[in-house]
PDB file of N, CA and C in Angstrom:
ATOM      1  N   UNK A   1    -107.197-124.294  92.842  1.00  0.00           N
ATOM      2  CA  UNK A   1    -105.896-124.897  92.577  1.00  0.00           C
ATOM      3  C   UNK A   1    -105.035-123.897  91.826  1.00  0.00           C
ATOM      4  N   UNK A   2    -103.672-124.024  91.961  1.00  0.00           N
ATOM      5  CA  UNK A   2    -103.023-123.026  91.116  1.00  0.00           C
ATOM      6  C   UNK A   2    -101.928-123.659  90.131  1.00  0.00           C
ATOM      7  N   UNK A   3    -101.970-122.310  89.112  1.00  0.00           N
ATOM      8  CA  UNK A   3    -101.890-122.977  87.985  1.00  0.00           C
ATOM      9  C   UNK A   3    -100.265-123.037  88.034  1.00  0.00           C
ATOM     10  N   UNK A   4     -99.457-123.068  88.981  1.00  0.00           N
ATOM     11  CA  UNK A   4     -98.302-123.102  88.929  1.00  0.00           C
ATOM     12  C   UNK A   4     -97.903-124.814  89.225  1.00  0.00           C
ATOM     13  N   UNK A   5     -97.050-125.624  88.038  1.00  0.00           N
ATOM     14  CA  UNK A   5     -96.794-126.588  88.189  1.00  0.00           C
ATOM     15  C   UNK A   5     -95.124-127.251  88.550  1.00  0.00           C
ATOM     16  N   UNK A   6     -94.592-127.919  88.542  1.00  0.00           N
ATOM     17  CA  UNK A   6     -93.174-128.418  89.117  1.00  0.00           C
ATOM     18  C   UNK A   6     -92.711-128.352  88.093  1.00  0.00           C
ATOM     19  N   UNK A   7     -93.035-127.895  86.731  1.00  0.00           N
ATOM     20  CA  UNK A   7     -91.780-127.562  85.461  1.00  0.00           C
ATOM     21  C   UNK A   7     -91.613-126.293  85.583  1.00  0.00           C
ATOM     22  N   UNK A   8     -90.471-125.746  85.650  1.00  0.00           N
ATOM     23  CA  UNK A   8     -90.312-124.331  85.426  1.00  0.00           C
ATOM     24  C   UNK A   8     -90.447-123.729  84.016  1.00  0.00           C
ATOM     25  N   UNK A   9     -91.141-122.396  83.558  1.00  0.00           N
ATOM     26  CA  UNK A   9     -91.385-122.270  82.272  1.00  0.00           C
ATOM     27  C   UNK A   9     -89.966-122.054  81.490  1.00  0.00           C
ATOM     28  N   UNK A  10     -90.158-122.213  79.828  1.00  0.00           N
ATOM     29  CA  UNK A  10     -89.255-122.313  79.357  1.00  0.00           C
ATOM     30  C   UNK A  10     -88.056-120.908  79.331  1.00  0.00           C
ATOM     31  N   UNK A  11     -88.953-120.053  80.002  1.00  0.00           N
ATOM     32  CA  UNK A  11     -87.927-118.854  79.506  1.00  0.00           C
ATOM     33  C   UNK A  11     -88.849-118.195  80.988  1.00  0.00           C
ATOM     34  N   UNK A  12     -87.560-117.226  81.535  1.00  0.00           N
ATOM     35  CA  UNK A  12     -87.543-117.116  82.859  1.00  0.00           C
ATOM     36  C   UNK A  12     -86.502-115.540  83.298  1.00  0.00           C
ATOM     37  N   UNK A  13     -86.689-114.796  83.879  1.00  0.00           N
ATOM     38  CA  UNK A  13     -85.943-113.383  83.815  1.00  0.00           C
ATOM     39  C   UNK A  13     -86.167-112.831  85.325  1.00  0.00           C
ATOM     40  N   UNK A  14     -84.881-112.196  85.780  1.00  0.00           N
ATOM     41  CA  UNK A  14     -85.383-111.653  87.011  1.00  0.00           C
ATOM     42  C   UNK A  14     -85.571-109.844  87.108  1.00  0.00           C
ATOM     43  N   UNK A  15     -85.065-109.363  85.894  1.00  0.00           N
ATOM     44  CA  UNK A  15     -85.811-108.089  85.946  1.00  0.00           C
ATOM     45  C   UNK A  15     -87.307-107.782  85.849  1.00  0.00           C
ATOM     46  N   UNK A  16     -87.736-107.185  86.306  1.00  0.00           N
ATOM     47  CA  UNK A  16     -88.921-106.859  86.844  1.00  0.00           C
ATOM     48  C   UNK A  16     -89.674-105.715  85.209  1.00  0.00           C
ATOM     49  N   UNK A  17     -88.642-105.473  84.901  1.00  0.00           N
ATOM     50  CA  UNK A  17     -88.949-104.722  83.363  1.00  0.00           C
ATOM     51  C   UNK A  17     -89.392-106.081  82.139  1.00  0.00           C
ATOM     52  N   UNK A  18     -89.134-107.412  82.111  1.00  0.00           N
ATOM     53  CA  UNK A  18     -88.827-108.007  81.170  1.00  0.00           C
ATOM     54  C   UNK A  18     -90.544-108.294  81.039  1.00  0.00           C
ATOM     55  N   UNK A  19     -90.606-108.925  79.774  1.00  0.00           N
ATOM     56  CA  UNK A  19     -92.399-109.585  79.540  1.00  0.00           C
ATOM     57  C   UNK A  19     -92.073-111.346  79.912  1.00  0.00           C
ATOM     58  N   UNK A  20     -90.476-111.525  80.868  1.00  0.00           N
ATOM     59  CA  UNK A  20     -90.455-113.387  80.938  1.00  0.00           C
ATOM     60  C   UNK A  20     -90.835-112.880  82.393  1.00  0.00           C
ATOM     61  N   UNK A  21     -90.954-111.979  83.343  1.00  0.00           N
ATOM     62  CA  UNK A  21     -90.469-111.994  84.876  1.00  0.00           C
ATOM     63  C   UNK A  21     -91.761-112.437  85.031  1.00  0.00           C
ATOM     64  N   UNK A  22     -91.807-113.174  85.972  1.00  0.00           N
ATOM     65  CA  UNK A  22     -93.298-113.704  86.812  1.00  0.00           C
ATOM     66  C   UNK A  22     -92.373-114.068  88.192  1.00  0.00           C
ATOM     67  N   UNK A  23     -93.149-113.321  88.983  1.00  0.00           N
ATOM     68  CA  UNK A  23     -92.518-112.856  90.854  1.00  0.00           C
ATOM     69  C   UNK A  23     -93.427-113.878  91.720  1.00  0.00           C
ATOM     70  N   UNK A  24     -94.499-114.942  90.853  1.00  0.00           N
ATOM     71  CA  UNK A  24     -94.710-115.393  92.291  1.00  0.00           C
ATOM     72  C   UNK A  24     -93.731-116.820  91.787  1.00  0.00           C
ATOM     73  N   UNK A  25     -93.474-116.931  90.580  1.00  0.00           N
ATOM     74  CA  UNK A  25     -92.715-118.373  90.325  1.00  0.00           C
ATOM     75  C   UNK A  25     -90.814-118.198  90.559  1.00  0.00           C
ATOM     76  N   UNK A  26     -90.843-116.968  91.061  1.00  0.00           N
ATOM     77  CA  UNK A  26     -89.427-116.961  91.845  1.00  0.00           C
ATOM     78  C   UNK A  26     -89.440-116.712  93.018  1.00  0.00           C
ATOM     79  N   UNK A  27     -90.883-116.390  94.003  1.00  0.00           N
ATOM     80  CA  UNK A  27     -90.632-116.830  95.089  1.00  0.00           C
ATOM     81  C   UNK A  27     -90.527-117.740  95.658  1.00  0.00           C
ATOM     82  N   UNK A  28     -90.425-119.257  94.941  1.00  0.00           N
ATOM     83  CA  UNK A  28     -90.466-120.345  94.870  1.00  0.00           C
ATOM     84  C   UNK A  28     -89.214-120.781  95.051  1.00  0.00           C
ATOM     85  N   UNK A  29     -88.505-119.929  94.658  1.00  0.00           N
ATOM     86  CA  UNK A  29     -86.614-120.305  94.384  1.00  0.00           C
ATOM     87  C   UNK A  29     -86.651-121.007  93.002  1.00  0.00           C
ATOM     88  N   UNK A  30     -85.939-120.246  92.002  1.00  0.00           N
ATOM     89  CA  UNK A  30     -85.950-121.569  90.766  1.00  0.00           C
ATOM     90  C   UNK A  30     -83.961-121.371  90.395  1.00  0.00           C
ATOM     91  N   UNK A  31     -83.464-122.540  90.549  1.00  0.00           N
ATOM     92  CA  UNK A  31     -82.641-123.043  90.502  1.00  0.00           C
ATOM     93  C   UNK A  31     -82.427-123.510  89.110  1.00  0.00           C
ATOM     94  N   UNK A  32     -80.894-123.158  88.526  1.00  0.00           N
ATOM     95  CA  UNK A  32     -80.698-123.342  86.924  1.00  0.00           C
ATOM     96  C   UNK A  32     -78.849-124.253  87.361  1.00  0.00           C
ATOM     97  N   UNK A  33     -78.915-125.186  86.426  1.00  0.00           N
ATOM     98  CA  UNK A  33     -77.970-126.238  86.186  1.00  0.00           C
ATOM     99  C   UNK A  33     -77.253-125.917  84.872  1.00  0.00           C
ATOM    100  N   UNK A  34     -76.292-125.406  84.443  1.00  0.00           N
ATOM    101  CA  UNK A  34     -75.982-124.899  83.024  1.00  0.00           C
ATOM    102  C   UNK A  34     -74.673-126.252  82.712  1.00  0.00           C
ATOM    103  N   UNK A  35     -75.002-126.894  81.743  1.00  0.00           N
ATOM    104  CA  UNK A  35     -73.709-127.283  81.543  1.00  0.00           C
ATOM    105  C   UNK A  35     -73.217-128.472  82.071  1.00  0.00           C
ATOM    106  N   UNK A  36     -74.471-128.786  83.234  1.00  0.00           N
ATOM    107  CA  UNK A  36     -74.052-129.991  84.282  1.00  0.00           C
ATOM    108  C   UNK A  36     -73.657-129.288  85.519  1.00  0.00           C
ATOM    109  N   UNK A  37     -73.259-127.440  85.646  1.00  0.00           N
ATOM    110  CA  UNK A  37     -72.814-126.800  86.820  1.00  0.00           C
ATOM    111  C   UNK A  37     -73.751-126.284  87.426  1.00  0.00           C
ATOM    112  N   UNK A  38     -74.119-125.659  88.723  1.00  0.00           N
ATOM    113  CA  UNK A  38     -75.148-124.932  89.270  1.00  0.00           C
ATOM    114  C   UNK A  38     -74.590-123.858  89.019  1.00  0.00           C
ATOM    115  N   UNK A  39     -75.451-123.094  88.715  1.00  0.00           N
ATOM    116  CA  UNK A  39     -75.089-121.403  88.349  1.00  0.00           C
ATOM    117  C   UNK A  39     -76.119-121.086  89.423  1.00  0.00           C
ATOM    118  N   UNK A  40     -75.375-119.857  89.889  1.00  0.00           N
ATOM    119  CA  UNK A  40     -76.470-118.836  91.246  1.00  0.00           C
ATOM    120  C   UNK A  40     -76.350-117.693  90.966  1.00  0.00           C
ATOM    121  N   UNK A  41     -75.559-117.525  89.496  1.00  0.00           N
ATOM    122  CA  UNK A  41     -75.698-115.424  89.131  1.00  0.00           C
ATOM    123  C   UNK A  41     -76.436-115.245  87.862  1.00  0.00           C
ATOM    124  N   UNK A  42     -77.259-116.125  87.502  1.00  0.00           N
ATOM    125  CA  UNK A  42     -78.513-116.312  86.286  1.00  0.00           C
ATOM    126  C   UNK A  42     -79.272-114.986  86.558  1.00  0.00           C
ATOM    127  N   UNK A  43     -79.438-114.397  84.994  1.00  0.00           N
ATOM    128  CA  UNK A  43     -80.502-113.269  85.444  1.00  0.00           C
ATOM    129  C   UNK A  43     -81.790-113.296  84.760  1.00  0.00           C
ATOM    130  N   UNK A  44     -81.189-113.878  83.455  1.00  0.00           N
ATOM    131  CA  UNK A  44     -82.412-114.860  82.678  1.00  0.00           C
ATOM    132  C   UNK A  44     -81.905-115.835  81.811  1.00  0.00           C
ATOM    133  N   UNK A  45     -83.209-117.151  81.534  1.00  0.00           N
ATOM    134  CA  UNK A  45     -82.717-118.195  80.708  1.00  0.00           C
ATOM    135  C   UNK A  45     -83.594-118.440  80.108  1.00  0.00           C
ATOM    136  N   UNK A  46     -83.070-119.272  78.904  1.00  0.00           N
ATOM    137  CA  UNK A  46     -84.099-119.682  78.034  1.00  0.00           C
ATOM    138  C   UNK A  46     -83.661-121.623  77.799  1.00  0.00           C
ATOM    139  N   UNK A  47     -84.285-122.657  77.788  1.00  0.00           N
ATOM    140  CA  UNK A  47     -84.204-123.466  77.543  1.00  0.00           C
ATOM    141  C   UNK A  47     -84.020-124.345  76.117  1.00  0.00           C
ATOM    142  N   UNK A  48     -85.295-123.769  75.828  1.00  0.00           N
ATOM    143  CA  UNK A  48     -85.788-124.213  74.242  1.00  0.00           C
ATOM    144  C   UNK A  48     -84.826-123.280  73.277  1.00  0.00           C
ATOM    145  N   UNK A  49     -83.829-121.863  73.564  1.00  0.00           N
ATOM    146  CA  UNK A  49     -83.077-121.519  72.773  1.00  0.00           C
ATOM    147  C   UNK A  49     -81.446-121.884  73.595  1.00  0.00           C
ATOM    148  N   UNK A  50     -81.449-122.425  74.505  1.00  0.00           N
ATOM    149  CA  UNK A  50     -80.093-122.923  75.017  1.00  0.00           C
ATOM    150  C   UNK A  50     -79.129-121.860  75.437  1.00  0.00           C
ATOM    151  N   UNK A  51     -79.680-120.888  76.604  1.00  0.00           N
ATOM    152  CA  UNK A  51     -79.123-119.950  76.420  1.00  0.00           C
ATOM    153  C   UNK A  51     -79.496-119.318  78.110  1.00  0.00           C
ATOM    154  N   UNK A  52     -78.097-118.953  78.789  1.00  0.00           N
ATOM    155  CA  UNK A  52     -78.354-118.405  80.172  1.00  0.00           C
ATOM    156  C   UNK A  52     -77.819-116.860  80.101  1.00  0.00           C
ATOM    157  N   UNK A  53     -78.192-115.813  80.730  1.00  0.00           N
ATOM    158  CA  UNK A  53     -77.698-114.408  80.747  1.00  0.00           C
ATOM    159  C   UNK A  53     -77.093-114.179  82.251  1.00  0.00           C
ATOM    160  N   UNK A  54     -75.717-113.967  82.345  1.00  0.00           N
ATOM    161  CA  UNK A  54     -75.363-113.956  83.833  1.00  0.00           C
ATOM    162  C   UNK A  54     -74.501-112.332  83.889  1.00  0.00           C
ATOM    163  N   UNK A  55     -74.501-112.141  84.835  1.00  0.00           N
ATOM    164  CA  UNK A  55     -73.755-110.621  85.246  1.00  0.00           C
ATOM    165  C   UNK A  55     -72.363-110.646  84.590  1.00  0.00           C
ATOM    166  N   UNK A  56     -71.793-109.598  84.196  1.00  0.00           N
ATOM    167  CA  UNK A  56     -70.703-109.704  83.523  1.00  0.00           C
ATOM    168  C   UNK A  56     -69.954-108.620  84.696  1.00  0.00           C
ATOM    169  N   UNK A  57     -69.589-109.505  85.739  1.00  0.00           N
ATOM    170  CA  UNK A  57     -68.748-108.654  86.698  1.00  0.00           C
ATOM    171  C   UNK A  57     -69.609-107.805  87.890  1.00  0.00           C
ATOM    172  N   UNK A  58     -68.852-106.152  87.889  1.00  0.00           N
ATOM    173  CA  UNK A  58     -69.627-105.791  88.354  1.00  0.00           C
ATOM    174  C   UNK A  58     -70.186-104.154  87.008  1.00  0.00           C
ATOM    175  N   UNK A  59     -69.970-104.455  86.310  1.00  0.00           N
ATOM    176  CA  UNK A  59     -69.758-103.601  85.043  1.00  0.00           C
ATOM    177  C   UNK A  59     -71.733-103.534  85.305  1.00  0.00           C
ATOM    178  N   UNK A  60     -71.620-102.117  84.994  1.00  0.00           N
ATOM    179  CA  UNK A  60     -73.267-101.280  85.192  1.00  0.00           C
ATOM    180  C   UNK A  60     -73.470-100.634  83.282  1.00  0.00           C
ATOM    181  N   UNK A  61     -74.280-100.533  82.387  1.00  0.00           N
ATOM    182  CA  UNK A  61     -74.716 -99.947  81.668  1.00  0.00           C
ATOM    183  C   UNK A  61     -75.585 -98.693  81.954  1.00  0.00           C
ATOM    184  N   UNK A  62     -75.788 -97.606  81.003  1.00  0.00           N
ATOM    185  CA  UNK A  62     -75.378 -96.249  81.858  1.00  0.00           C
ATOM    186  C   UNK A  62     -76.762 -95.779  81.746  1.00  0.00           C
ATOM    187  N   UNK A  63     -77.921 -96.696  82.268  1.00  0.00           N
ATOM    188  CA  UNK A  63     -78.823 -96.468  83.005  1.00  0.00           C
ATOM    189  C   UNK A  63     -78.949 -97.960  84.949  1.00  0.00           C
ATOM    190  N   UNK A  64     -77.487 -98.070  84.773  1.00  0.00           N
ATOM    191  CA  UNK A  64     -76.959 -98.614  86.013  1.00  0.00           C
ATOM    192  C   UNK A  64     -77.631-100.354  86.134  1.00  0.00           C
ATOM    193  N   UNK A  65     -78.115-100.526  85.033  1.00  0.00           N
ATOM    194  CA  UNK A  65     -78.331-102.026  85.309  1.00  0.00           C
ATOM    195  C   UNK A  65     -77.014-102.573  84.986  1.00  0.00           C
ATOM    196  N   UNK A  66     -77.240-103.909  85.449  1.00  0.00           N
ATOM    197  CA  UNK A  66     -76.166-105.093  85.816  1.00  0.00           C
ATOM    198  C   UNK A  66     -75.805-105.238  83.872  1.00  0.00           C
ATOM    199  N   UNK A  67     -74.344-105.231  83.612  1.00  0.00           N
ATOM    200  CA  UNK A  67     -74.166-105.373  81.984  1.00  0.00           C
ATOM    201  C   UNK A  67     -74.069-106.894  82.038  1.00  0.00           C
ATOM    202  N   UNK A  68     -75.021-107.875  80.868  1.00  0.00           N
ATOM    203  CA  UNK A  68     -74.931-109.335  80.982  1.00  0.00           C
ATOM    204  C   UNK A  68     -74.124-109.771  79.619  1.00  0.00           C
ATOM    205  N   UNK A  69     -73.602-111.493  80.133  1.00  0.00           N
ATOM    206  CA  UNK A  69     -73.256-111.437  78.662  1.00  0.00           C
ATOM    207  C   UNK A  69     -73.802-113.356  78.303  1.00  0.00           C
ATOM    208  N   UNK A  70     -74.039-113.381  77.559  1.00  0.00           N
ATOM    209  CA  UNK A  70     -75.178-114.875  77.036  1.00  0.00           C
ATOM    210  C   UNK A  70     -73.858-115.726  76.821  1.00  0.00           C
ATOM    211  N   UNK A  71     -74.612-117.060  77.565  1.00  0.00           N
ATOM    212  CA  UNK A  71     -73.573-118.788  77.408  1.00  0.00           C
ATOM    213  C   UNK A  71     -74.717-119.416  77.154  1.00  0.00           C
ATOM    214  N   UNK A  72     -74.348-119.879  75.854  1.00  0.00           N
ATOM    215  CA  UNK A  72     -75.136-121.246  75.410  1.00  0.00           C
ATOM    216  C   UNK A  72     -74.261-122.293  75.704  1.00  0.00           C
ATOM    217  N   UNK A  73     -75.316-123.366  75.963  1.00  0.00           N
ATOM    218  CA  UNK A  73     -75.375-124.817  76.406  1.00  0.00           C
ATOM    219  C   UNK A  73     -76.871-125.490  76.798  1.00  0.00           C
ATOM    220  N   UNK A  74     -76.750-126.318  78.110  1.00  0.00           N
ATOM    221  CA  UNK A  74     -78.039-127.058  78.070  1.00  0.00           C
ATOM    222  C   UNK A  74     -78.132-126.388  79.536  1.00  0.00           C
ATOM    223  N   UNK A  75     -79.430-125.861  79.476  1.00  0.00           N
ATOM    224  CA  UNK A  75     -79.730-125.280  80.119  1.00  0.00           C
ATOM    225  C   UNK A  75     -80.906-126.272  81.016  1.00  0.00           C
ATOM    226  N   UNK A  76     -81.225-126.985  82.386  1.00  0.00           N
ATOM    227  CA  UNK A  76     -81.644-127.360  83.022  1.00  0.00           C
ATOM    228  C   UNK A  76     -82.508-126.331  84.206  1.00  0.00           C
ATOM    229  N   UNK A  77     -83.477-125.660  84.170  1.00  0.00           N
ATOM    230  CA  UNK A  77     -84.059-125.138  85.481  1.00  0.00           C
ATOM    231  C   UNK A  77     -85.205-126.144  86.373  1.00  0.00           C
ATOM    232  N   UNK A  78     -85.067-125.761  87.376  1.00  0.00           N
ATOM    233  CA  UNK A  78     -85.717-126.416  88.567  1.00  0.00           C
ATOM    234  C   UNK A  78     -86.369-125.440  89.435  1.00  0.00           C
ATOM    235  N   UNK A  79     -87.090-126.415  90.530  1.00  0.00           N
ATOM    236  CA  UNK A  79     -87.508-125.114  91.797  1.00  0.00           C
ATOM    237  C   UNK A  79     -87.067-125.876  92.768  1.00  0.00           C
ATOM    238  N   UNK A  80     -86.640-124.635  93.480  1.00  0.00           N
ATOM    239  CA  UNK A  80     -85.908-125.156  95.085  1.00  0.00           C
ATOM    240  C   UNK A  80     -86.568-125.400  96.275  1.00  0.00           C
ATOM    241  N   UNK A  81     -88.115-125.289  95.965  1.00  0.00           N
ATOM    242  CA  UNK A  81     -89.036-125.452  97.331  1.00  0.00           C
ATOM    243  C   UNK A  81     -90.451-125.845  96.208  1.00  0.00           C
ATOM    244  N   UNK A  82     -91.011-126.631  97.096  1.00  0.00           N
ATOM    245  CA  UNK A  82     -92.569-127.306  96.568  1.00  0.00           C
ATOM    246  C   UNK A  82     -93.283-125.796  96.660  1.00  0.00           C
ATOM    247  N   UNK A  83     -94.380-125.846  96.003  1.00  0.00           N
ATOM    248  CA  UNK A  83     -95.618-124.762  95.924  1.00  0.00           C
ATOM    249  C   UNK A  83     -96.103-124.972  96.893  1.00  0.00           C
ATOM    250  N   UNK A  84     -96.627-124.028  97.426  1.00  0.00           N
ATOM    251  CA  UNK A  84     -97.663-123.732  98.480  1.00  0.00           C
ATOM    252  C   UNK A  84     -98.912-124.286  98.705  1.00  0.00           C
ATOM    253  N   UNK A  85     -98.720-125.445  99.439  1.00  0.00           N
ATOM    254  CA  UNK A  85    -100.017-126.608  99.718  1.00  0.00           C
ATOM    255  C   UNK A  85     -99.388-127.917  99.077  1.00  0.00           C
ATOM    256  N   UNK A  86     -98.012-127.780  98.564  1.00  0.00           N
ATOM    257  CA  UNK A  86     -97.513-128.868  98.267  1.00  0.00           C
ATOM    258  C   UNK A  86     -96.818-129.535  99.506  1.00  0.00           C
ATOM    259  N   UNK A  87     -96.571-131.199  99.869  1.00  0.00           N
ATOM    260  CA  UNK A  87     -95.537-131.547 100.855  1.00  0.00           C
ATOM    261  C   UNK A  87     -94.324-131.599 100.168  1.00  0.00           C
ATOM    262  N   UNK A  88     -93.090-131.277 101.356  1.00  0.00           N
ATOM    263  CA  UNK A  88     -91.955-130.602 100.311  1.00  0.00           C
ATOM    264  C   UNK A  88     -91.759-132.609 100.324  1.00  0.00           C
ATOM    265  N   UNK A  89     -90.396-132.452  99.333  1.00  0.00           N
ATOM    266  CA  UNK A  89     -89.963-134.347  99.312  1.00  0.00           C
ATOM    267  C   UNK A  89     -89.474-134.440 100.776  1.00  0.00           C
ATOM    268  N   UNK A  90     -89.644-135.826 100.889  1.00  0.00           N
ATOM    269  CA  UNK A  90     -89.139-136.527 101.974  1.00  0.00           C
ATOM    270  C   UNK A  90     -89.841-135.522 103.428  1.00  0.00           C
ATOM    271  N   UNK A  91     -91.087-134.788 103.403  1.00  0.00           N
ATOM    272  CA  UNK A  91     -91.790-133.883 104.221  1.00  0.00           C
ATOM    273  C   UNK A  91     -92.814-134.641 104.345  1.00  0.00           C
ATOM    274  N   UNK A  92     -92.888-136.132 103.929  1.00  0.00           N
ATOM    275  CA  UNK A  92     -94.554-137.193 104.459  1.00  0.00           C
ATOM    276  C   UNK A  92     -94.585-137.700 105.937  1.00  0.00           C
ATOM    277  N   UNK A  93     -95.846-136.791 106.287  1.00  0.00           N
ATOM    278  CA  UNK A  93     -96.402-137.072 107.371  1.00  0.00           C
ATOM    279  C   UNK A  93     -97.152-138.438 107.360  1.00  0.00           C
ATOM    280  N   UNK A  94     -96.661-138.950 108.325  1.00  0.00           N
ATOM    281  CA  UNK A  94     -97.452-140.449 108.761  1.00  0.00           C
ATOM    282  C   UNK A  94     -98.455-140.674 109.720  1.00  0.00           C
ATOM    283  N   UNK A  95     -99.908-140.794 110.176  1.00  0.00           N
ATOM    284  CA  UNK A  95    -100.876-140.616 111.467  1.00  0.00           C
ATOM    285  C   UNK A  95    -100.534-142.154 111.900  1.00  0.00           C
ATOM    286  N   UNK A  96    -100.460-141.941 113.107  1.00  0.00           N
ATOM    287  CA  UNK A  96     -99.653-142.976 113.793  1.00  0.00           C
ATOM    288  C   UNK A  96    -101.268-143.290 115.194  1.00  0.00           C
TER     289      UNK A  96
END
């Protein structure tokens, strides 16, 4: 069984440098709600400190990563597809 469950962890990053990134729980799609809005340019969040990091444009810092800048509020994350061996919702098979 795997140990990946339908809460997304509290703190979450998509650089591949960070100690939050975990690559198989974003191949999953994880989906963040900030505010009551869907945000889709999240690069990392934290829940338990109320706090999303999104691209600030197209502005690069001068080893060329994306420059971010932090919005606190209530931060909501989700996943956009069931785990693997899960049925997705409303995906119940009936034997007829």
């Amino acid at each position: 069984m795997s140990d990946i469950t339908d809460t997304p962890p509290d703190r979450l990053s998509l650089d591949p440098r960070s100690p939050h990134f975990k690559e198989e729980l974003l191949r999953r799609g994880v989906g963040i709600r900030f505010n009551g809005v869907e945000k889709t340019n999240v690069e990392e969040y934290s829940v338990s400190e109320g706090w999303i990091k999104v691209a600030a444009g197209k502005s690069r810092d001068r080893f060329g990563n994306p420059m971010t800048i932090k919005l606190k509020g209530t931060v909501v994350p989700y996943y956009e597809r069931a785990a693997e061996g899960e049925p997705e919702v409303g995906d119940e098979t009936e034997e007829k």
